[in-house]
N, C-alpha and C. Protein backbone atom coordinates (compact mmCIF):
# COMPACT_ATOMS: atom_id res chain seq x y z
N UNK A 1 80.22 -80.69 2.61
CA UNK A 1 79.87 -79.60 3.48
C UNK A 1 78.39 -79.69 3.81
N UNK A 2 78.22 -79.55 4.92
CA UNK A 2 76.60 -79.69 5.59
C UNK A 2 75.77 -78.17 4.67
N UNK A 3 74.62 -78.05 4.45
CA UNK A 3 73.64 -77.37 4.36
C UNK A 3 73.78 -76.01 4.95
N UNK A 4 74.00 -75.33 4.80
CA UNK A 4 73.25 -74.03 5.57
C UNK A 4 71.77 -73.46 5.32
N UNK A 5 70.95 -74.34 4.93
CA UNK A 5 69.68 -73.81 4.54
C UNK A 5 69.14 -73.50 6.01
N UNK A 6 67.89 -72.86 6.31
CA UNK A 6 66.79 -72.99 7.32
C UNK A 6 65.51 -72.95 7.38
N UNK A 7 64.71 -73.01 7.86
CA UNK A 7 63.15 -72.21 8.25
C UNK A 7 63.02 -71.23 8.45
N UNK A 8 62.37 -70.55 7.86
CA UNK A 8 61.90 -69.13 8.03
C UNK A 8 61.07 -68.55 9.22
N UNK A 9 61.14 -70.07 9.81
CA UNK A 9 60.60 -69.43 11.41
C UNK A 9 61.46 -68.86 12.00
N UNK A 10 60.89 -67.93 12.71
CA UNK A 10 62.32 -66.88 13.40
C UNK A 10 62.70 -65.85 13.28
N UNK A 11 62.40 -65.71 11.72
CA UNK A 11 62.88 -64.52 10.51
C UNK A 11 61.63 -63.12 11.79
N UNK A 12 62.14 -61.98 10.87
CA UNK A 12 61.48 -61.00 11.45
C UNK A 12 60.98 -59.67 10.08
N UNK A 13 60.37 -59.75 10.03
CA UNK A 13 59.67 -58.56 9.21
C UNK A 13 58.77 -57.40 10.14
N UNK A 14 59.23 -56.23 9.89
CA UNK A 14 58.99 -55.21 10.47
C UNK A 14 58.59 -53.79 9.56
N UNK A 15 57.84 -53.05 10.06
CA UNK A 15 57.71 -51.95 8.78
C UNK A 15 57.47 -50.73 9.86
N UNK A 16 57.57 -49.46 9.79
CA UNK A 16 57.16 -48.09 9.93
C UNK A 16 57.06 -46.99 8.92
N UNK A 17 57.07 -45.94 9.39
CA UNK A 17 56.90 -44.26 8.62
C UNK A 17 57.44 -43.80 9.03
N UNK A 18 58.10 -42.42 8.47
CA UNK A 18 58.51 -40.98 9.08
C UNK A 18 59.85 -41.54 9.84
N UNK A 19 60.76 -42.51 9.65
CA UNK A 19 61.72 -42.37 10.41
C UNK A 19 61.54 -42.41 11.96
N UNK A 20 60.73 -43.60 12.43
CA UNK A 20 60.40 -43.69 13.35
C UNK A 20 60.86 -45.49 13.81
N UNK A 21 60.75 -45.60 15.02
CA UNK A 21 61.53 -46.93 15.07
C UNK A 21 60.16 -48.52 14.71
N UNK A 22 60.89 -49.01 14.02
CA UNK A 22 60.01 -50.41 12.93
C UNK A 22 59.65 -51.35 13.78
N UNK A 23 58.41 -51.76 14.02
CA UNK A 23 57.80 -52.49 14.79
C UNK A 23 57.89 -54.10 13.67
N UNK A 24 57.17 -54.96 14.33
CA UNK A 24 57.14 -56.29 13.94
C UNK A 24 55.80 -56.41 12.92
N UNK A 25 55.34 -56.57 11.78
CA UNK A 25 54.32 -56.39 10.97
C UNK A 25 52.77 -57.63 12.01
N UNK A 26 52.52 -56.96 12.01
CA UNK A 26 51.24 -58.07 13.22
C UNK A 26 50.73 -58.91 12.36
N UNK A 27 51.07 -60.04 12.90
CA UNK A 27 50.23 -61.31 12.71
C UNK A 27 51.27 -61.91 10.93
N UNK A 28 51.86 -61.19 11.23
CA UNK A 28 53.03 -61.26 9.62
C UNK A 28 53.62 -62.85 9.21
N UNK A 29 53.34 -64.04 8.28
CA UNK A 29 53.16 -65.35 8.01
C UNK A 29 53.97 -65.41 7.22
N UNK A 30 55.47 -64.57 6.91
CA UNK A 30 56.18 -64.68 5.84
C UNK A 30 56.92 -63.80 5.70
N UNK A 31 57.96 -63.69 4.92
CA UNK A 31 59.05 -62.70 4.86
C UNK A 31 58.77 -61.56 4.07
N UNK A 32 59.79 -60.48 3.82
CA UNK A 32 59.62 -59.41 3.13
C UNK A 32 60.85 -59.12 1.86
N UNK A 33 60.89 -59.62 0.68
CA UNK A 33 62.07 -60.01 0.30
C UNK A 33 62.00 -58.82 -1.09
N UNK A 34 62.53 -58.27 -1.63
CA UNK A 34 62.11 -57.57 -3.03
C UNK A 34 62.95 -58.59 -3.80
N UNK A 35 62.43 -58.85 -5.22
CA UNK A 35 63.14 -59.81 -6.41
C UNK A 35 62.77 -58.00 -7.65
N UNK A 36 64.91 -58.06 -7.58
CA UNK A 36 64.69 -56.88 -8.32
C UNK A 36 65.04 -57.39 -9.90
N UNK A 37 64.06 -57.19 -11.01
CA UNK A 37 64.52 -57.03 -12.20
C UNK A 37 64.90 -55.75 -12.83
N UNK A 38 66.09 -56.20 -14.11
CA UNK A 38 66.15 -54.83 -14.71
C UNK A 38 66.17 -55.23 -16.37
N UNK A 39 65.67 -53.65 -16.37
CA UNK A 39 64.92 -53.76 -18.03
C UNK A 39 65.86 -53.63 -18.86
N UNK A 40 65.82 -54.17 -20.41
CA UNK A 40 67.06 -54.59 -21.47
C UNK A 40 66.51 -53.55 -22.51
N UNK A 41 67.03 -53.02 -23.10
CA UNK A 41 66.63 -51.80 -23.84
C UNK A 41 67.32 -52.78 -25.55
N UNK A 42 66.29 -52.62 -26.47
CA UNK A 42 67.22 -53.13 -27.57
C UNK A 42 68.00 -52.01 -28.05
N UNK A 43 68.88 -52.28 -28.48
CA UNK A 43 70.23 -51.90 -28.84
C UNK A 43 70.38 -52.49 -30.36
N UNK A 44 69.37 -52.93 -31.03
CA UNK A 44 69.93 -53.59 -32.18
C UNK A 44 70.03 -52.45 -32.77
N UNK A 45 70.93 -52.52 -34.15
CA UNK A 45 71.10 -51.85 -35.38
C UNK A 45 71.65 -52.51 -36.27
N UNK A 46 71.45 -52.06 -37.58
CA UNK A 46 72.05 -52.80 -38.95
C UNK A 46 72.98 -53.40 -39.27
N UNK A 47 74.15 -52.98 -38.42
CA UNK A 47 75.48 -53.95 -38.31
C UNK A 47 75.32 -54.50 -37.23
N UNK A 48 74.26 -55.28 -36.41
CA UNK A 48 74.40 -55.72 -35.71
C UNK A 48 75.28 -57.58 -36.01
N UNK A 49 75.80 -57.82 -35.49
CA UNK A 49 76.96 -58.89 -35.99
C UNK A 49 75.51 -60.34 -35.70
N UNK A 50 75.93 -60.93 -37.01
CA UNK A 50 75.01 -62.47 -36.99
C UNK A 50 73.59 -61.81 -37.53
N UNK A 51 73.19 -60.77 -37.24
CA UNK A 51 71.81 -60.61 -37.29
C UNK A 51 70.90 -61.01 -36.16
N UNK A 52 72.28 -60.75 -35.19
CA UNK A 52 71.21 -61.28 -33.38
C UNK A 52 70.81 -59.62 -32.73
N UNK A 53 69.91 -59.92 -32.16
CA UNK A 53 69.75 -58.87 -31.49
C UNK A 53 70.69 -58.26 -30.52
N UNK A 54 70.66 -57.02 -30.00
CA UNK A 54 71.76 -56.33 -28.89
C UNK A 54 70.70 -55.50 -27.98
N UNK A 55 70.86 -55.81 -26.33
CA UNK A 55 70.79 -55.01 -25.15
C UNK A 55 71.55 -54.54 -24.95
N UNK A 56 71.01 -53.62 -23.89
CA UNK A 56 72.16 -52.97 -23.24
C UNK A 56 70.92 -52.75 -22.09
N UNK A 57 71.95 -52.51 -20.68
CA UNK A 57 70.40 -52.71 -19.53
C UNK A 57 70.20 -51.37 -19.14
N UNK A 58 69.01 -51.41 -18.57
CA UNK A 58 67.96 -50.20 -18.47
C UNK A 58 68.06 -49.79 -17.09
N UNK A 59 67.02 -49.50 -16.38
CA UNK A 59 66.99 -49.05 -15.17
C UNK A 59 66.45 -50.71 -14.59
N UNK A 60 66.05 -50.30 -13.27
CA UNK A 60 65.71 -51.85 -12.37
C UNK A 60 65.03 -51.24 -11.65
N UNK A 61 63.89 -52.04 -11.41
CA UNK A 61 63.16 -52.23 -10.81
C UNK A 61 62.74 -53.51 -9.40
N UNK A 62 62.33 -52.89 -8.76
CA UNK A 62 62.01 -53.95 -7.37
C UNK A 62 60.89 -54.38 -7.06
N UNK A 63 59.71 -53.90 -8.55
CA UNK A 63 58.58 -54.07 -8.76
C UNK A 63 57.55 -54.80 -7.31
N UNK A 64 56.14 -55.28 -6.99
CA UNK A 64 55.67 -55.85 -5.90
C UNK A 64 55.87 -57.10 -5.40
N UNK A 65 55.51 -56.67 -4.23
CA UNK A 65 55.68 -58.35 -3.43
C UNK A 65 54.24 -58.56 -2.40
N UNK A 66 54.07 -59.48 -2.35
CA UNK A 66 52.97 -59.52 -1.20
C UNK A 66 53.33 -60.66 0.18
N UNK A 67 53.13 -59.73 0.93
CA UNK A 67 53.41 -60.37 2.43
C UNK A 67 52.51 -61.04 3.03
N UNK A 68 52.14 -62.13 3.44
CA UNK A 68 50.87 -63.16 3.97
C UNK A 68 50.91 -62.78 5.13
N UNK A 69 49.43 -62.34 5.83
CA UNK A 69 49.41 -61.77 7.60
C UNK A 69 48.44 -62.74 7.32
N UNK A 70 47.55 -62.82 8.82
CA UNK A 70 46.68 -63.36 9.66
C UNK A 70 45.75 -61.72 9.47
N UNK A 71 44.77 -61.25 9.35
CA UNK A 71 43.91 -60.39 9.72
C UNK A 71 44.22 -60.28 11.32
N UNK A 72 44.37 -59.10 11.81
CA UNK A 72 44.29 -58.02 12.56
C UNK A 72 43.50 -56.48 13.01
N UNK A 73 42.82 -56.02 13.45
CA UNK A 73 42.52 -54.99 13.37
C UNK A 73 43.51 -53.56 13.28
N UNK A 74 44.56 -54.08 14.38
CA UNK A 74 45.87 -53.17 14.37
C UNK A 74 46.49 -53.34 12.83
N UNK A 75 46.68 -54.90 11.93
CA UNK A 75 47.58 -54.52 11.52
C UNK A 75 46.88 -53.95 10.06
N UNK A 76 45.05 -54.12 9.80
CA UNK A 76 44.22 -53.48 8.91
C UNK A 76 44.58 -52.24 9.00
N UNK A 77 44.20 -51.95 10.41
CA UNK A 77 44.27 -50.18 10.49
C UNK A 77 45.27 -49.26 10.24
N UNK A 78 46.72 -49.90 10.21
CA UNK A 78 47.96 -49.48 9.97
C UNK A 78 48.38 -49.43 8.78
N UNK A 79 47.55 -50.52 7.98
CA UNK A 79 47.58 -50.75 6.43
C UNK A 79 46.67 -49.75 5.90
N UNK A 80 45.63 -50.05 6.17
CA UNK A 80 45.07 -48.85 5.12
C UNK A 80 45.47 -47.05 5.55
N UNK A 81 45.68 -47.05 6.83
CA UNK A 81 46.16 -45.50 7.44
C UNK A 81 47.13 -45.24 6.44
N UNK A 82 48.37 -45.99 5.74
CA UNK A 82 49.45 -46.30 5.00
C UNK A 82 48.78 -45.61 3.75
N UNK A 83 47.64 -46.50 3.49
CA UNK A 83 47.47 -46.53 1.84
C UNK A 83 47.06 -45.13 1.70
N UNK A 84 46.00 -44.97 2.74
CA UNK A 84 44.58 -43.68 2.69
C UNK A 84 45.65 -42.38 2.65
N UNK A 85 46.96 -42.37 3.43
CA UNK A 85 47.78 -41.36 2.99
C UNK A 85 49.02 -41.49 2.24
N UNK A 86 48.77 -41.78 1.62
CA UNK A 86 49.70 -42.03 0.66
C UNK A 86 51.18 -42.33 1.21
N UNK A 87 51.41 -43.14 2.37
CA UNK A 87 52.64 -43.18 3.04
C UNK A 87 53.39 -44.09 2.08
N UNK A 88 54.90 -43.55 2.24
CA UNK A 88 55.81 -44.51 2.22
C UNK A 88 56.46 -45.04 3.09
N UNK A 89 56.71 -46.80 3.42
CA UNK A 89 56.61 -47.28 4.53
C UNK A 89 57.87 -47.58 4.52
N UNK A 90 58.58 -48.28 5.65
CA UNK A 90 60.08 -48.59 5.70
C UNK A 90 59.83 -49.96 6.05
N UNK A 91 60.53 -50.92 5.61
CA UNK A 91 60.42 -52.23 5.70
C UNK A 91 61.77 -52.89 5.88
N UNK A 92 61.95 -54.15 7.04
CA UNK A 92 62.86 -54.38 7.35
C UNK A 92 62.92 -56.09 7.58
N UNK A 93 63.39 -56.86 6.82
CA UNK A 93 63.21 -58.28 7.02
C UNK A 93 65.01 -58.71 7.69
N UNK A 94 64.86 -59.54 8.63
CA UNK A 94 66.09 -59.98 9.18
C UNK A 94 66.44 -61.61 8.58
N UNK A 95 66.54 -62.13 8.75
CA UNK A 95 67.03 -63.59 8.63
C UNK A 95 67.60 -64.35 9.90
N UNK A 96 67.29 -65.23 10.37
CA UNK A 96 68.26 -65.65 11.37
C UNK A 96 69.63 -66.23 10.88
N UNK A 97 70.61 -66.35 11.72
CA UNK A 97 71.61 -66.29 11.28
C UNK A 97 71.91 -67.76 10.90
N UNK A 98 72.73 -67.92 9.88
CA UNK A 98 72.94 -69.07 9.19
C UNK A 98 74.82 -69.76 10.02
N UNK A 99 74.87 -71.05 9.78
CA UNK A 99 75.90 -71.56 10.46
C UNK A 99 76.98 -71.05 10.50
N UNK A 100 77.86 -70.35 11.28
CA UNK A 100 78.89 -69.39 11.00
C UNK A 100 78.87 -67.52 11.31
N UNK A 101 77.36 -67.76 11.23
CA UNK A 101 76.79 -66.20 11.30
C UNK A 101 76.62 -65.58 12.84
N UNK A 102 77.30 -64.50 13.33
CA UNK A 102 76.16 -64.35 14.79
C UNK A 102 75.13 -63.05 14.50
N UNK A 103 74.99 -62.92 13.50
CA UNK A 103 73.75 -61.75 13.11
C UNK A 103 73.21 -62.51 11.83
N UNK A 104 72.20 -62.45 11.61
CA UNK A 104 71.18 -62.86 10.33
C UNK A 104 71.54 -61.50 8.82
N UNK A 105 70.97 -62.16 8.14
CA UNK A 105 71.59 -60.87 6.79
C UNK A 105 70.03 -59.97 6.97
N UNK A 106 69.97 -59.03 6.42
CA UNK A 106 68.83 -57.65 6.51
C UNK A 106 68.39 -57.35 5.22
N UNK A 107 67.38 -57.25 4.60
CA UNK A 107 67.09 -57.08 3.94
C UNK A 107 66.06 -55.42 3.93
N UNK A 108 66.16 -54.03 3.85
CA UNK A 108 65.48 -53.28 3.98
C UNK A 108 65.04 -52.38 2.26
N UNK A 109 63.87 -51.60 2.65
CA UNK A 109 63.68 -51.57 1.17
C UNK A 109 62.39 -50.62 1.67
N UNK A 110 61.76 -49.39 0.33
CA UNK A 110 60.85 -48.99 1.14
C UNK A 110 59.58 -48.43 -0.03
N UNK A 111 58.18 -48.87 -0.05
CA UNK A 111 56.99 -48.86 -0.95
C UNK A 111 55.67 -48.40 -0.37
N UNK A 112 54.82 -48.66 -1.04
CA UNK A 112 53.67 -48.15 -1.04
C UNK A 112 52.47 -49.25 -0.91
N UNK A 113 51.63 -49.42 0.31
CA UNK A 113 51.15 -50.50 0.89
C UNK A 113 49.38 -50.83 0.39
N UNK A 114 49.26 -51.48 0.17
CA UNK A 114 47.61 -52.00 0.02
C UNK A 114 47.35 -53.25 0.65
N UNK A 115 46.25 -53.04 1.67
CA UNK A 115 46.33 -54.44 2.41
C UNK A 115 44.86 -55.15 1.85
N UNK A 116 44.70 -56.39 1.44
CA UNK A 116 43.76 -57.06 0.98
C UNK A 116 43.16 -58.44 2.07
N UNK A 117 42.37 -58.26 2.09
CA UNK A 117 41.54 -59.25 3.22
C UNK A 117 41.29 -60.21 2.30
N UNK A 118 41.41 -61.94 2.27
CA UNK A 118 41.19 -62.84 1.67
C UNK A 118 39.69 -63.42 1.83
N UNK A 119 38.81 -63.88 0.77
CA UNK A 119 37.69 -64.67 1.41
C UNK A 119 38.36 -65.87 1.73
N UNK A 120 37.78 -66.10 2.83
CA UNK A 120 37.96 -67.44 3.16
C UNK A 120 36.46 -68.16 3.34
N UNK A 121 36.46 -69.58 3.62
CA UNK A 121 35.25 -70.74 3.70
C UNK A 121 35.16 -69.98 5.37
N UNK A 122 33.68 -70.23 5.47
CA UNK A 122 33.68 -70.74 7.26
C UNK A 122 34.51 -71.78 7.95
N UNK A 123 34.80 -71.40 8.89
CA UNK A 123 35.94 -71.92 9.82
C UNK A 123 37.70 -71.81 9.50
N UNK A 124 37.34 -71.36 8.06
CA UNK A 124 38.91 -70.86 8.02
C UNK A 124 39.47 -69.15 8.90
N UNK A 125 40.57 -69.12 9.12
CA UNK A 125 41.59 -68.23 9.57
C UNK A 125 40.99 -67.25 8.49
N UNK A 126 40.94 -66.19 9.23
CA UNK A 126 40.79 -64.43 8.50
C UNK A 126 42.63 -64.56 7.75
N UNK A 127 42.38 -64.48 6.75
CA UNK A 127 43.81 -63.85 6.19
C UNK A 127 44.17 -62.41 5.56
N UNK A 128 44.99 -61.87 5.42
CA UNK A 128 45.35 -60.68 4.94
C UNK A 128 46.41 -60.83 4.39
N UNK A 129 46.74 -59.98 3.04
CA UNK A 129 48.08 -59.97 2.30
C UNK A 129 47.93 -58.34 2.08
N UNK A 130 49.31 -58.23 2.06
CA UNK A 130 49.72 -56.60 2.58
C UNK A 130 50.51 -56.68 1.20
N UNK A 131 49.70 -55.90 0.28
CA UNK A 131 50.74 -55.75 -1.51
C UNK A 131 51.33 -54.44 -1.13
N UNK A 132 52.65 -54.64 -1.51
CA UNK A 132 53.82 -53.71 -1.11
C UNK A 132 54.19 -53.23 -2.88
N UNK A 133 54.32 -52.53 -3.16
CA UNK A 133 54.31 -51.51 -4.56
C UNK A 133 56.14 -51.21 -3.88
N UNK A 134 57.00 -51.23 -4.64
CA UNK A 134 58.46 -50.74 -4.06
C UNK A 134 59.21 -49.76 -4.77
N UNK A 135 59.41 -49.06 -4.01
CA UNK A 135 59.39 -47.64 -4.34
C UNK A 135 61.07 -46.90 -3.58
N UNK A 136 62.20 -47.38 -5.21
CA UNK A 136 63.41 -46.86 -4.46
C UNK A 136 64.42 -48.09 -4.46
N UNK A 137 65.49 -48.02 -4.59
CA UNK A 137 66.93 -49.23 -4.22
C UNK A 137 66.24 -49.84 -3.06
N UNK A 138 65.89 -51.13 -2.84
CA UNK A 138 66.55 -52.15 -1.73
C UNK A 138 68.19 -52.42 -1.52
N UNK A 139 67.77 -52.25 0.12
CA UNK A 139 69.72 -52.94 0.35
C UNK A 139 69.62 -54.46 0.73
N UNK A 140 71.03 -55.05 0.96
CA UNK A 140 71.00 -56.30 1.04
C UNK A 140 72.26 -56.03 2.21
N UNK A 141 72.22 -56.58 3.80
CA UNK A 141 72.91 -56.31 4.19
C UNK A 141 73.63 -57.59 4.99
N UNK A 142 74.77 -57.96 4.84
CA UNK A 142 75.20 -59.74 4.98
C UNK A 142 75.23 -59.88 6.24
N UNK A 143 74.91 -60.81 7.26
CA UNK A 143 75.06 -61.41 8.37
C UNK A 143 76.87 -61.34 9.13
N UNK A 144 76.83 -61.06 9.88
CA UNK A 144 78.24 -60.71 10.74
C UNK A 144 78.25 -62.13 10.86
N UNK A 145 80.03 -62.59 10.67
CA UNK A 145 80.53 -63.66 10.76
C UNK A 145 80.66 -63.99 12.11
N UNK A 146 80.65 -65.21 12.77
CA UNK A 146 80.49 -65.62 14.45
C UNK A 146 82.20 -65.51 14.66
């Protein structure tokens, strides 16, 4: 069976507030993905069998991610407007659609933003990374079959 992998060129990451419609993150160099862990609570006790330890799982978390931009003034000003009020933002990453697919899968999810300006050398690209704090269930939503 051939590959279905791709490039992430194409992909779309988008964010807003207040239930308002999600624009494209400016100058945005990368996706918006949450990697959720969840916490193992020990569970051991005295009859525990072998003398191995016992979990049992905890809550989960979708802990941070950071998104790679290009520096912007729009997309600074939107970032820190975010941070300076304590917004929670709505975030929306698409995927293009994979072989078989005629919609890409969605990834939405929604946190608390800090945008960081990178030093760079002279003559390098202004960069910005937008640390996303996640705040709440991410969904995972699958690509419509073609």
């Amino acid at each position: 069976m051939a590959t279905k992998q791709r490039i992430v060129y194409g992909a779309t990451s988008k964010w807003g507030a207040g239930g308002g419609s999600l624009t494209d993150i400016p100058e945005c160099k990368g996706i918006a993905v949450p990697t959720i862990e969840v916490e193992y609570q020990d569970a051991t006790h005295l009859q525990s069998p072998g003398g191995f330890r016992e979990y049992v799982p905890g809550l989960k978390d979708a802990g941070s991610i950071t998104i790679p931009c290009g520096y912007s003034s729009a997309g600074y000003a939107a970032a820190i407007g975010y941070m300076t009020n304590k917004t929670v933002v709505d975030f929306e990453t698409t995927m293009l659609p994979e072989e078989g697919q005629s919609t890409g899968d969605v990834f939405t999810f929604t946190g608390y933003v800090v945008p960081q300006l990178e030093t760079n050398e002279v003559g390098a690209i202004i960069a910005m990374n937008l640390v996303v704090r996640i705040s709440g269930q991410p969904t995972f939503t699958a690509g419509t079959a073609s």
